[in-house]
C-alpha atoms as a PDB file:
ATOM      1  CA  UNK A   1     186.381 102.326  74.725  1.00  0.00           C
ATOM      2  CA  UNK A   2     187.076  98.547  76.137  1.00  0.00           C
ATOM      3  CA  UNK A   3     185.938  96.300  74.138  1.00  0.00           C
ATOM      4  CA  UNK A   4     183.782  93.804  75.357  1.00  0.00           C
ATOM      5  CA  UNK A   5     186.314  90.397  76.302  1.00  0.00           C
ATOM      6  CA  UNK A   6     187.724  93.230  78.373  1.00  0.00           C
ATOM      7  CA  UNK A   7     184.702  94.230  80.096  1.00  0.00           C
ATOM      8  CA  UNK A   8     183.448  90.780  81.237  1.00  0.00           C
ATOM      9  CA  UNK A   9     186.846  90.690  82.131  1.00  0.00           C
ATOM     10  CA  UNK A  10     187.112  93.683  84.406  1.00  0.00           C
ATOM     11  CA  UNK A  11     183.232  93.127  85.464  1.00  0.00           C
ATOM     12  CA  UNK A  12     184.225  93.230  89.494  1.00  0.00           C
ATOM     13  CA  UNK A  13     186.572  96.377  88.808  1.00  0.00           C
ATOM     14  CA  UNK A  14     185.870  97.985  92.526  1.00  0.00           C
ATOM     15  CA  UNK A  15     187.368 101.219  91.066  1.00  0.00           C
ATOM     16  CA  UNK A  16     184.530 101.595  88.825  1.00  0.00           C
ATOM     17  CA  UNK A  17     182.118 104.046  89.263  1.00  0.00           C
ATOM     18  CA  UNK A  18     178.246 103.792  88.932  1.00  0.00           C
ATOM     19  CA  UNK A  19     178.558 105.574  85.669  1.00  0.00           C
ATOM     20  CA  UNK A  20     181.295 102.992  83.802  1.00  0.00           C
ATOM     21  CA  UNK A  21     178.938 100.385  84.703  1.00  0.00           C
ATOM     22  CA  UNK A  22     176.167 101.698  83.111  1.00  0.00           C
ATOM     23  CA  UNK A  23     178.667 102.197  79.660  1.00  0.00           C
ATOM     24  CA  UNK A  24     179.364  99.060  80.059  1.00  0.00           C
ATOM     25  CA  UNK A  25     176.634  97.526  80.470  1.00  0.00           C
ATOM     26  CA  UNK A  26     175.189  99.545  77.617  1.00  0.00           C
ATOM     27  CA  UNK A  27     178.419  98.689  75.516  1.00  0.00           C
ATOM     28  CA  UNK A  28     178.011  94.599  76.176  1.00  0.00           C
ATOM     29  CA  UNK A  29     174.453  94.761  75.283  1.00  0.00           C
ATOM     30  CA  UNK A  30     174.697  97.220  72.221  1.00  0.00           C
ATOM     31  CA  UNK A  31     171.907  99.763  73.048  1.00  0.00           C
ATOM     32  CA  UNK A  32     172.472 102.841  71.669  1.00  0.00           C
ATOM     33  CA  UNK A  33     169.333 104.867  73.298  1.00  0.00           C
ATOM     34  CA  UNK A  34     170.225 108.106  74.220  1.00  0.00           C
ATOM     35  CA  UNK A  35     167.120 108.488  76.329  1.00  0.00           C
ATOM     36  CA  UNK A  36     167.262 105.192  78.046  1.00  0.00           C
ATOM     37  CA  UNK A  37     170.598 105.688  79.098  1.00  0.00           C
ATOM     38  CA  UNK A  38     169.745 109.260  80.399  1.00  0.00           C
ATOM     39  CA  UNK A  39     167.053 107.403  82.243  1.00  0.00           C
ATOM     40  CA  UNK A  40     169.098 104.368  83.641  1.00  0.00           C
ATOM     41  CA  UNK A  41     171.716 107.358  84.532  1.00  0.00           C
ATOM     42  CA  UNK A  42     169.092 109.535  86.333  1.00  0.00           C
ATOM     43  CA  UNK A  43     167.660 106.775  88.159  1.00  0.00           C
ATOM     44  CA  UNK A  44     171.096 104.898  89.511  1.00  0.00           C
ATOM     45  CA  UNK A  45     171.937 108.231  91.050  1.00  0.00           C
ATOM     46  CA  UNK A  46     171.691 107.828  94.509  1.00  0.00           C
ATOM     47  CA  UNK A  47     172.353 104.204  94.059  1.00  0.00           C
ATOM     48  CA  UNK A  48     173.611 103.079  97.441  1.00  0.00           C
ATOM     49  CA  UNK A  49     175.260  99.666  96.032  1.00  0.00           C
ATOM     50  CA  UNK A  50     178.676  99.422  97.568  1.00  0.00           C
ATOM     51  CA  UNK A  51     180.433  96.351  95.704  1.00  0.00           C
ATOM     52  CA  UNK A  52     180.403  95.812  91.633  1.00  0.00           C
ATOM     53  CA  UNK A  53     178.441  92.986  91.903  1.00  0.00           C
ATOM     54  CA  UNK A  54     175.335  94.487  93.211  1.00  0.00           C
ATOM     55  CA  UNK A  55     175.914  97.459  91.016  1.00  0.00           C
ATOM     56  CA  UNK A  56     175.953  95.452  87.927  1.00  0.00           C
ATOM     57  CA  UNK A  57     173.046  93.735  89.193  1.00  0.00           C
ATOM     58  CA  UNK A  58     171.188  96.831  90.061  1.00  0.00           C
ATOM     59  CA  UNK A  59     171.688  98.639  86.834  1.00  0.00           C
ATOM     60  CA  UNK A  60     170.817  95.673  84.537  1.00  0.00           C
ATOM     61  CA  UNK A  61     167.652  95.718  86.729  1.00  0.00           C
ATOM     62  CA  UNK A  62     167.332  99.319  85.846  1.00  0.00           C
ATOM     63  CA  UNK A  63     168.327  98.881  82.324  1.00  0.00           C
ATOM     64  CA  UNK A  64     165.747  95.945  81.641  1.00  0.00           C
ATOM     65  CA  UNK A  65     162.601  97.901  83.436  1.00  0.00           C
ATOM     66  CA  UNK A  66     163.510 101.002  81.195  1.00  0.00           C
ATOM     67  CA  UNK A  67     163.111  98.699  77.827  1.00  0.00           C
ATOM     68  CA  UNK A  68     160.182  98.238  78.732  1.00  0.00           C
ATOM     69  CA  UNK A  69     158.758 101.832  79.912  1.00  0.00           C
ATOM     70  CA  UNK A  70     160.227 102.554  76.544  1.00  0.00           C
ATOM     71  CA  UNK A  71     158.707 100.050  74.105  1.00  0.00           C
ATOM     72  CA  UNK A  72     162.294  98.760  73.209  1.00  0.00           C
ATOM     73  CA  UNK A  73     162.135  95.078  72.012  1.00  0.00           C
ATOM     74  CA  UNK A  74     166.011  93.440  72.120  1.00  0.00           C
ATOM     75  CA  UNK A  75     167.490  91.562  69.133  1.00  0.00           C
ATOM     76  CA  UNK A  76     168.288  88.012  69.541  1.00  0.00           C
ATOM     77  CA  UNK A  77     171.833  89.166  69.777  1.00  0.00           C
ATOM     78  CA  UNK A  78     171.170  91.319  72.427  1.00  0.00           C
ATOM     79  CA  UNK A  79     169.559  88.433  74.356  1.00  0.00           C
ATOM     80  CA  UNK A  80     172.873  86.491  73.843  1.00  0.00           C
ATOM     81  CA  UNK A  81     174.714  89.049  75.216  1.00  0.00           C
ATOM     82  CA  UNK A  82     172.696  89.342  78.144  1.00  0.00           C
ATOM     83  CA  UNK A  83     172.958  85.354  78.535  1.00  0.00           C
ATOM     84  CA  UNK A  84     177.016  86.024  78.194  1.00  0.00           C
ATOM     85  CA  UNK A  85     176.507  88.546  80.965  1.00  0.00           C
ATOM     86  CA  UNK A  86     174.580  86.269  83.326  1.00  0.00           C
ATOM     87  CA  UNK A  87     177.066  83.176  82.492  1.00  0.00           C
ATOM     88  CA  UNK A  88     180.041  85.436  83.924  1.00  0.00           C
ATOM     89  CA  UNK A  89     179.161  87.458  86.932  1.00  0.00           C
ATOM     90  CA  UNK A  90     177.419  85.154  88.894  1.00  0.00           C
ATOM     91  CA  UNK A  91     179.390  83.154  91.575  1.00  0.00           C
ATOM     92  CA  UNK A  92     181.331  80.166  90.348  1.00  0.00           C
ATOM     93  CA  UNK A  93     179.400  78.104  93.218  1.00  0.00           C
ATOM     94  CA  UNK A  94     176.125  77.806  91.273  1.00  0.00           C
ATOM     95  CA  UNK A  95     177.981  77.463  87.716  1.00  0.00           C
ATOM     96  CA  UNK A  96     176.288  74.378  87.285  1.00  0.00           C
ATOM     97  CA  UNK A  97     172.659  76.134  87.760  1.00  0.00           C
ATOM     98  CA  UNK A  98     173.368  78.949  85.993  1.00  0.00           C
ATOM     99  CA  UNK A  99     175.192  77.296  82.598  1.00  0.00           C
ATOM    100  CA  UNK A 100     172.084  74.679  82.923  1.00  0.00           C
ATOM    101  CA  UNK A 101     169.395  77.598  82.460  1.00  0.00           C
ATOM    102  CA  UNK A 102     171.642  79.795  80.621  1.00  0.00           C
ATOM    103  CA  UNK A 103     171.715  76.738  77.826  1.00  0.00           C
ATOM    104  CA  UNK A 104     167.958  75.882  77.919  1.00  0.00           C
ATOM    105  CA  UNK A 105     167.415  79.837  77.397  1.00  0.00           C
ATOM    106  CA  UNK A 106     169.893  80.144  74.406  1.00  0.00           C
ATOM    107  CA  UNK A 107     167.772  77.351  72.969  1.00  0.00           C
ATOM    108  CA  UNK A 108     164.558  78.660  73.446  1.00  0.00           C
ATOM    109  CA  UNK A 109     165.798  82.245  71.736  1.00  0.00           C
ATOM    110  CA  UNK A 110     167.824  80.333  69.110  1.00  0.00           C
ATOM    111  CA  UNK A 111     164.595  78.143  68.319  1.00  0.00           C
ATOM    112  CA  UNK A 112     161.840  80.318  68.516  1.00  0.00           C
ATOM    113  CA  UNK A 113     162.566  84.248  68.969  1.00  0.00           C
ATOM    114  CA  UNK A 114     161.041  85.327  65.885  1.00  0.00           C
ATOM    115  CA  UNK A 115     158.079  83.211  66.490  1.00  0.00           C
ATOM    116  CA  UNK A 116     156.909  84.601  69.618  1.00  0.00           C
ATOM    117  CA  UNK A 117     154.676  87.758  69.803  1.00  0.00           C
ATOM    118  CA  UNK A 118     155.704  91.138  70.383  1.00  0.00           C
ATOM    119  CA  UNK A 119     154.796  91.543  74.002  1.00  0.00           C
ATOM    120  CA  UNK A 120     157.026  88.663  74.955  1.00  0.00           C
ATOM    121  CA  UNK A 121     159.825  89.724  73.219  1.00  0.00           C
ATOM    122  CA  UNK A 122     159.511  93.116  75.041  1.00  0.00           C
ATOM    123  CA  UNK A 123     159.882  91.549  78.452  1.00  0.00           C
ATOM    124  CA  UNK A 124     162.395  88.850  77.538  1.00  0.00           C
ATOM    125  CA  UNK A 125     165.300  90.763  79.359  1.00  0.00           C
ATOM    126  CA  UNK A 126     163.599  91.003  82.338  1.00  0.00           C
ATOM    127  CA  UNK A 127     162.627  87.399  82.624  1.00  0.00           C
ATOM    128  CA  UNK A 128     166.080  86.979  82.100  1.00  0.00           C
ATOM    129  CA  UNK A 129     167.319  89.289  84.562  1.00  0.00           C
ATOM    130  CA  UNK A 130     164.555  88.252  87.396  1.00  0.00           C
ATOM    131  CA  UNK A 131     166.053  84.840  86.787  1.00  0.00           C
ATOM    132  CA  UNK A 132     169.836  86.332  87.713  1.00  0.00           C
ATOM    133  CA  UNK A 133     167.847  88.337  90.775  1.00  0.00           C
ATOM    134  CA  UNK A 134     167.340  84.582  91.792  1.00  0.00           C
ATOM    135  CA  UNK A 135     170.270  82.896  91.080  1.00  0.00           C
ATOM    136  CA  UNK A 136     171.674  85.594  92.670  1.00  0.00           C
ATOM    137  CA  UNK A 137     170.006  86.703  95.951  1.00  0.00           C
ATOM    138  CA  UNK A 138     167.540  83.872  96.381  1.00  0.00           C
ATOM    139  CA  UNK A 139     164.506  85.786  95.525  1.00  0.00           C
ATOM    140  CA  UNK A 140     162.939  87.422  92.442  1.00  0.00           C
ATOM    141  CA  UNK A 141     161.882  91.466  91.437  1.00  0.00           C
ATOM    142  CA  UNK A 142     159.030  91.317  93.953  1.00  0.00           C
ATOM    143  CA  UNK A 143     160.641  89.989  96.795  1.00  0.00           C
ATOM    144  CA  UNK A 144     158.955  86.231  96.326  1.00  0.00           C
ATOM    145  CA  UNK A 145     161.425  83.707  97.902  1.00  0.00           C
ATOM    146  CA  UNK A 146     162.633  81.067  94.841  1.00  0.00           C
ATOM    147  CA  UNK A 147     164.355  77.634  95.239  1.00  0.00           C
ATOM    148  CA  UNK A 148     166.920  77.969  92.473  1.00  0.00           C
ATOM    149  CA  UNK A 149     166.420  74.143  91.242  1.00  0.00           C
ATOM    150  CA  UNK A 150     162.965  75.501  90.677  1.00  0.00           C
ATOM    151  CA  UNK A 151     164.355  78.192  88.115  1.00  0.00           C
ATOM    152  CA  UNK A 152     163.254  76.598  84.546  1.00  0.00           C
ATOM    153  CA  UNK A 153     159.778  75.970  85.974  1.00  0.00           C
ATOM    154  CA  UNK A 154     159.987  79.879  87.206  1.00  0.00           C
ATOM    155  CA  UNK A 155     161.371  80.909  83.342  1.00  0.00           C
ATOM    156  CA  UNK A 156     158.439  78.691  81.737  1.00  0.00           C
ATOM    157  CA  UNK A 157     155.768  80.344  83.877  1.00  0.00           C
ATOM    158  CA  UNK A 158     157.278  84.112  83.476  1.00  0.00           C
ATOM    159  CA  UNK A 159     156.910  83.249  79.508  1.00  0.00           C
ATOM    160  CA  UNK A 160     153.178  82.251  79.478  1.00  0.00           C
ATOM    161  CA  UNK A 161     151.681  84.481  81.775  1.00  0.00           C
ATOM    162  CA  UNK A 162     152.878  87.177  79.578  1.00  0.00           C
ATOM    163  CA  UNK A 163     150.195  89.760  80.404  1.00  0.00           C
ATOM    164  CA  UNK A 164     150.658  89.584  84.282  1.00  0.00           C
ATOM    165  CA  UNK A 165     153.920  89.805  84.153  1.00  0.00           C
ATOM    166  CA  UNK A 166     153.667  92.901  81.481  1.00  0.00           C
ATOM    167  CA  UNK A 167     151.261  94.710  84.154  1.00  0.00           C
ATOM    168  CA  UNK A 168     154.063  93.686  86.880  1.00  0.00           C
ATOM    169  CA  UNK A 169     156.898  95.702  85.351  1.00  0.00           C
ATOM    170  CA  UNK A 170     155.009  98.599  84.266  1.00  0.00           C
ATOM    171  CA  UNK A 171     153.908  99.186  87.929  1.00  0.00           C
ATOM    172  CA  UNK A 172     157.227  99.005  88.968  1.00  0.00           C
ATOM    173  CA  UNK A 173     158.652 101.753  90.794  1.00  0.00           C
ATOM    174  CA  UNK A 174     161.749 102.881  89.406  1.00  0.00           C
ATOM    175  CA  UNK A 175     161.943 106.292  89.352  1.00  0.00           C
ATOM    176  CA  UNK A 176     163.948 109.008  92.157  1.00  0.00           C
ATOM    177  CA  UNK A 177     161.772 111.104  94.491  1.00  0.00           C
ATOM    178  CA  UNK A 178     164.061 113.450  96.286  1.00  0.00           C
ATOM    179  CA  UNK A 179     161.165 114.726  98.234  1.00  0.00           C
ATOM    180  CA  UNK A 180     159.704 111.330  98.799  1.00  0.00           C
ATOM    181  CA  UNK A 181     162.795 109.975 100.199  1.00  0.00           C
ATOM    182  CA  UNK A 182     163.753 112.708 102.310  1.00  0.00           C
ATOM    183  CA  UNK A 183     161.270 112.516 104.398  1.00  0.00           C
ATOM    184  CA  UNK A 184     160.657 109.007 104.400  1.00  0.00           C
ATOM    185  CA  UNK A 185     164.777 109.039 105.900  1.00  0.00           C
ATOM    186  CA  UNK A 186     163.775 111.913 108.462  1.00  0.00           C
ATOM    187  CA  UNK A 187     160.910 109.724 110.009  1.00  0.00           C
ATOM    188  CA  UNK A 188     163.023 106.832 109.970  1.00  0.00           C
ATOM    189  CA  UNK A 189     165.878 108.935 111.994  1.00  0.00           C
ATOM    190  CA  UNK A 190     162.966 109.614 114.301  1.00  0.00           C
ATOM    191  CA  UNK A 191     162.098 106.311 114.776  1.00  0.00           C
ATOM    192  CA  UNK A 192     165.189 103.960 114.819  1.00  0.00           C
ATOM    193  CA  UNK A 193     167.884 106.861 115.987  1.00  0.00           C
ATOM    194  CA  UNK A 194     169.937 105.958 112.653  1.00  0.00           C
ATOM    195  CA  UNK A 195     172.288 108.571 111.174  1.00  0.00           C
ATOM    196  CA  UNK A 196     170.744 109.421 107.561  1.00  0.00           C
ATOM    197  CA  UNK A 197     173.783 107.482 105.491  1.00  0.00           C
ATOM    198  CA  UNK A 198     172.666 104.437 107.190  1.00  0.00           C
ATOM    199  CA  UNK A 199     169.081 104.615 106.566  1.00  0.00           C
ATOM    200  CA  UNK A 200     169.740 105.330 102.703  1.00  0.00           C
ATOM    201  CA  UNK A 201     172.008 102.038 102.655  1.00  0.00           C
ATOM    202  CA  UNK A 202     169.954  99.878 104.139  1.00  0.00           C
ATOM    203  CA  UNK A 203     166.961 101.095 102.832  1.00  0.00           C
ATOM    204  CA  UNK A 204     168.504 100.580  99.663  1.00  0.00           C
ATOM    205  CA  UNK A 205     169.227  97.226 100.329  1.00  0.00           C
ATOM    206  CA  UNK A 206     165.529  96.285 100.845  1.00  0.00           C
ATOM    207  CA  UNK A 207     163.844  94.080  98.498  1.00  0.00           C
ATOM    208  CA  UNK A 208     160.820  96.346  96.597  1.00  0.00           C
ATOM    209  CA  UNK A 209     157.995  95.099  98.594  1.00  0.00           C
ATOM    210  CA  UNK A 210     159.980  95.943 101.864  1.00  0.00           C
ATOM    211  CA  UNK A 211     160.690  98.994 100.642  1.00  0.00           C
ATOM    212  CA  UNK A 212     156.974  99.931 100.049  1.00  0.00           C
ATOM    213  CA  UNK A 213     156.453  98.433 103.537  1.00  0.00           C
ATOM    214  CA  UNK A 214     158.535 100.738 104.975  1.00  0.00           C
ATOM    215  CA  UNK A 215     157.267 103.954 102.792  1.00  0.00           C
ATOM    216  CA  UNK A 216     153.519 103.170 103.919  1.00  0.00           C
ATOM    217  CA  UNK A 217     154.622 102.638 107.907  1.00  0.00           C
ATOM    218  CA  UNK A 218     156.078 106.211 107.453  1.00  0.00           C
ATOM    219  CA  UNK A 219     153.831 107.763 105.219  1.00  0.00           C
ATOM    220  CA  UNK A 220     151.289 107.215 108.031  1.00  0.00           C
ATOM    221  CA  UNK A 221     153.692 108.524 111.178  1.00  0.00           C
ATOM    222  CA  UNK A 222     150.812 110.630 112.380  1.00  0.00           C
ATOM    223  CA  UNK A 223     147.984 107.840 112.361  1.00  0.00           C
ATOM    224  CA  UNK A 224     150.935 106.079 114.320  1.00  0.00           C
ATOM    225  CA  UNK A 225     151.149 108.994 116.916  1.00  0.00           C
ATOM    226  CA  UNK A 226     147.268 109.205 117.465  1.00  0.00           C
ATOM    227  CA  UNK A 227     147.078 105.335 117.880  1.00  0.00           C
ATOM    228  CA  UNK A 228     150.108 105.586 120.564  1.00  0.00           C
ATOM    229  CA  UNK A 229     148.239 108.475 121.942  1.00  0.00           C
ATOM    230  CA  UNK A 230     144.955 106.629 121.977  1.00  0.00           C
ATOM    231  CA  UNK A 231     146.049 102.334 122.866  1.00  0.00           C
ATOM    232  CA  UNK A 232     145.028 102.438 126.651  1.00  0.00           C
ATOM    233  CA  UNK A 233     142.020 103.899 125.884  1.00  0.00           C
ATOM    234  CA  UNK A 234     137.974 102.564 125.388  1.00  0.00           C
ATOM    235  CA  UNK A 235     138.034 104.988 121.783  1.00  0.00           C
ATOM    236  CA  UNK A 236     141.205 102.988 120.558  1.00  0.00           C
ATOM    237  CA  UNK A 237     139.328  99.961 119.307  1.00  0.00           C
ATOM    238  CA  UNK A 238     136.481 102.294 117.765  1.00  0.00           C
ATOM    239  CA  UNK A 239     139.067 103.861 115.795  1.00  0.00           C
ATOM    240  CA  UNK A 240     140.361 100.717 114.626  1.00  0.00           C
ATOM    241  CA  UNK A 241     137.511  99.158 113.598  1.00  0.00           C
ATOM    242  CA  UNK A 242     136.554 102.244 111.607  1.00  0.00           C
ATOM    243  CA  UNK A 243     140.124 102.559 109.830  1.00  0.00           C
ATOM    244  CA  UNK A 244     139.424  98.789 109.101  1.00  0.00           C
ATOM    245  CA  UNK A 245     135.811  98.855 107.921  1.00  0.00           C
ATOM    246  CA  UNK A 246     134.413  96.500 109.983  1.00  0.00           C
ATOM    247  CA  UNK A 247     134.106  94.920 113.784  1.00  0.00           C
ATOM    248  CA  UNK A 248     137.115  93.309 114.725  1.00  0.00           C
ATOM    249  CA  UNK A 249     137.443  90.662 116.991  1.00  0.00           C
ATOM    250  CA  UNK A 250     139.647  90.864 120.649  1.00  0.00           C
ATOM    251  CA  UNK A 251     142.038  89.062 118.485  1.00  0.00           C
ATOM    252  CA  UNK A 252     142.366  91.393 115.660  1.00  0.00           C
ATOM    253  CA  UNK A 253     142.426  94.188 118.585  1.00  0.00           C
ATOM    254  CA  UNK A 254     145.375  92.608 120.195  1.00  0.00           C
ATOM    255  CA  UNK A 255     147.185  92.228 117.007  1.00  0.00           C
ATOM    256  CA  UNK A 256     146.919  95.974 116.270  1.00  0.00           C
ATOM    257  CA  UNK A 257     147.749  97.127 119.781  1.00  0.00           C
ATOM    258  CA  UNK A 258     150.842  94.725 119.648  1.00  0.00           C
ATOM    259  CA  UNK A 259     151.894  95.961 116.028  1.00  0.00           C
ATOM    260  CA  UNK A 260     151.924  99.513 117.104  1.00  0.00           C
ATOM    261  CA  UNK A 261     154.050  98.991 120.092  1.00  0.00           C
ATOM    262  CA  UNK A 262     156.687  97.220 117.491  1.00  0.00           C
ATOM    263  CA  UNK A 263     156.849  99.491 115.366  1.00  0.00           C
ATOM    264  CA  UNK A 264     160.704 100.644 116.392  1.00  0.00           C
ATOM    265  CA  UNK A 265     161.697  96.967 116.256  1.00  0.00           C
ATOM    266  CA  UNK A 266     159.589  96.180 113.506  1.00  0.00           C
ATOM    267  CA  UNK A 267     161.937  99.033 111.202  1.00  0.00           C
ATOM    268  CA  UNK A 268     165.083  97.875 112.857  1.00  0.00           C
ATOM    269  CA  UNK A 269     164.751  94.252 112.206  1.00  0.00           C
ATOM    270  CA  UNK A 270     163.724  95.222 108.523  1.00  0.00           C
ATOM    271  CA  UNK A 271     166.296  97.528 108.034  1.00  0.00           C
ATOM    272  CA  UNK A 272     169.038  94.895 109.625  1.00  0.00           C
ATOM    273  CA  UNK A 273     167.517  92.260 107.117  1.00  0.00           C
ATOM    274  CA  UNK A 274     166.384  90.192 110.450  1.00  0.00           C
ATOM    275  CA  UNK A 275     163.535  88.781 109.153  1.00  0.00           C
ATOM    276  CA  UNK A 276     164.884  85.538 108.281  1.00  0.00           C
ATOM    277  CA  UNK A 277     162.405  83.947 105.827  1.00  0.00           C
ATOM    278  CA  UNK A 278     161.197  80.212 107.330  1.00  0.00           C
ATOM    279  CA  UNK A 279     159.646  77.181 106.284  1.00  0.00           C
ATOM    280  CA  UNK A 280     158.579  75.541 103.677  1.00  0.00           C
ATOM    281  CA  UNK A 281     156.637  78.860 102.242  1.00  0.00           C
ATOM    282  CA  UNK A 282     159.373  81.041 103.160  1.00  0.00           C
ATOM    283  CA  UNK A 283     157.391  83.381 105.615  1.00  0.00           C
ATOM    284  CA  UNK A 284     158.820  84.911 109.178  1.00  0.00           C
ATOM    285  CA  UNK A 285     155.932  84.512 111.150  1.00  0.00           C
ATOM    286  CA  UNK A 286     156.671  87.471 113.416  1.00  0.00           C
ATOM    287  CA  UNK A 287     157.366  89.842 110.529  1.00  0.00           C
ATOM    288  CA  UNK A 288     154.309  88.217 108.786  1.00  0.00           C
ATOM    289  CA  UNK A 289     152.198  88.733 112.352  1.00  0.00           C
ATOM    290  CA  UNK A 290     153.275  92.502 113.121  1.00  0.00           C
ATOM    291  CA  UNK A 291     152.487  92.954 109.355  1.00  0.00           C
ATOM    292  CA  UNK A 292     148.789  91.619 109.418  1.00  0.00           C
ATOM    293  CA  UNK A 293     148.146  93.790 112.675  1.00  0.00           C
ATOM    294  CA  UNK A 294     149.568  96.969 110.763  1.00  0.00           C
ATOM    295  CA  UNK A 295     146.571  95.834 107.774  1.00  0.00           C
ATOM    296  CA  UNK A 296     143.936  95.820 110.174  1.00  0.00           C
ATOM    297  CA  UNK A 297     145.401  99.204 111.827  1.00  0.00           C
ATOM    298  CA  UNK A 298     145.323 100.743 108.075  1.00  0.00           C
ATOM    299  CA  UNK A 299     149.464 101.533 108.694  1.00  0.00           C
ATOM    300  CA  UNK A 300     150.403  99.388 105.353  1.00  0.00           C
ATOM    301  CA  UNK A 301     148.665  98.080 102.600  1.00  0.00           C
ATOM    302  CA  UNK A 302     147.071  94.571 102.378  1.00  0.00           C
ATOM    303  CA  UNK A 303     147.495  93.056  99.556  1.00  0.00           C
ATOM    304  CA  UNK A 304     143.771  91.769  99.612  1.00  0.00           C
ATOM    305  CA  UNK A 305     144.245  87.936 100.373  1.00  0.00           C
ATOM    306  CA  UNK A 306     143.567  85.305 103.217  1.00  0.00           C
ATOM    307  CA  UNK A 307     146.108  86.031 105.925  1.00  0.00           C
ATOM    308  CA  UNK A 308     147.802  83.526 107.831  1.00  0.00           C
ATOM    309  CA  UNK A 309     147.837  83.610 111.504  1.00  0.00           C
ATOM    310  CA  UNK A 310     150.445  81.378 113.595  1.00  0.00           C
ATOM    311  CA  UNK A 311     148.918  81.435 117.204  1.00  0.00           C
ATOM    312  CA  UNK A 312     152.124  79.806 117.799  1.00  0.00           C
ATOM    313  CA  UNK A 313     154.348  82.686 116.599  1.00  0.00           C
ATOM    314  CA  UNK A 314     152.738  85.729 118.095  1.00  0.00           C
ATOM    315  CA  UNK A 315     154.340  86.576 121.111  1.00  0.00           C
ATOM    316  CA  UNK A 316     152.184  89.714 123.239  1.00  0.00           C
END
């Protein structure tokens, strides 16, 4: 077995398989939980990560989730090691961001660890590895867009809303649905005209709340067919307003009508990671637009809040 210099050595070994990673990772942090492992192993299966570095990042993901499906609470050494893991495989671009939270963290555990209550200490490797999602890809767990220089304010949030973000993780989705996927990858070959391999890779690639996006937009294929069947006719908007519950304006109408007839484009562009977030709030109106028409339409869950609509960003 390497020891562990050699590891963080090695870390972007491209001959490594999904496997080593997860011994090492499991080596580096000293966890010796049969089941986790078995769990973290199961799970990173059909992991479609092509480089180390989004390996590593994926399994510590993986790794930190399980803890906490599992009731495991890290030692303060563990925690170091995870902070010697974050200090070393991130690029040597942000080196000044990430030694600058990686010191204010090894404070906080040094300082007061053993002071803070049990459910914190349960999801302290997660805050840490959100924080590395960040630092890393611009963007946290969920998907939420995150300046990096606003990274200790993100940390010193994560660690006093300790409940919501307890709730968060344990309704992550982590685990492998063969069935589920397969034919959420068959009605995506229908609709984009994608091979399978490149469906799983990019699919893979999709933040979590894309990836639900995506599940819900096929999960309801046949709505889809019946509205296609249905737009140019007077019982279209009927059906609409009963899927959403309530009379819709001609607005609301058009937006449904024109998020149907993107649907095709709408996968693609997600798929292709085209959505380039905007703006001060980090939103892609168009996405955001085809998205809010798919609510209305019942294709994909709203997330229950006041929707913003850019009149200047809808295009017919």
């Amino acid at each position: 077995m390497q020891n562990k210099q050699t590891i963080l050595q090695n870390w972007n070994n491209d001959k490594a398989s999904i496997n080593d990673i997860i011994s090492n990772i499991f080596n580096l942090l000293n966890i010796n939980d049969i089941e986790i492992k078995n769990k973290v192993i199961e799970i990173s299966r059909n992991s479609t990560a092509k480089n180390p570095s989004d390996q590593w990042f994926y399994v510590l993901k993986i790794v930190s989730i399980c803890s906490v499906k599992n009731s495991k609470i890290f030692y303060q050494s563990q925690l170091y090691d995870l902070l010697t893991i974050l200090s070393r495989i991130l690029n040597e671009k942000k080196k000044d961001v990430v030694n600058g939270i990686t010191f204010n963290i090894y404070k906080d555990i040094m300082e007061n660890y053993n002071k803070l209550n049990d459910t914190l200490r349960l999801i302290f490797p997660v805050i840490i590895v959100n924080l590395m999602y960040i630092l890393k890809y611009g963007h946290d767990f969920e998907g939420k867009p995150i300046n990096i220089h606003m990274i200790n304010n993100y940390y010193q949030n994560s660690k006093l809303n300790v409940e919501n973000e307890l709730k968060k993780i344990l309704s992550f989705n982590i685990e492998i649905n063969n069935t589920q996927d397969n034919k959420i990858v068959g009605i995506l070959e229908k609709l984009t005209g994608r091979n399978e391999k490149e469906i799983q890779i990019a699919f893979q690639n999709l933040i979590e709340s894309d990836q639900k996006k995506v599940e819900d937009v096929c999960n309801n294929y046949p709505k889809l067919q019946e509205y296609c069947k249905m737009i140019e006719t007077d019982g279209f908007s009927e059906i609409i307003e009963k899927e959403a519950g309530r009379k819709l304006s001609g607005s609301q109408l058009q937006h449904a009508v024109y998020s149907i007839k993107k649907t095709k484009q709408y996968l693609e562009n997600l798929l292709d990671g085209a959505f380039v977030p905007k703006g001060k709030h980090g939103i892609n109106h168009i996405k955001h637009n085809i998205e809010y028409g798919f609510q209305l339409a019942g294709i994909i869950q709203s997330k229950r809040k006041k929707h913003i609509f850019d009149k200047n960003n809808f295009q017919a």
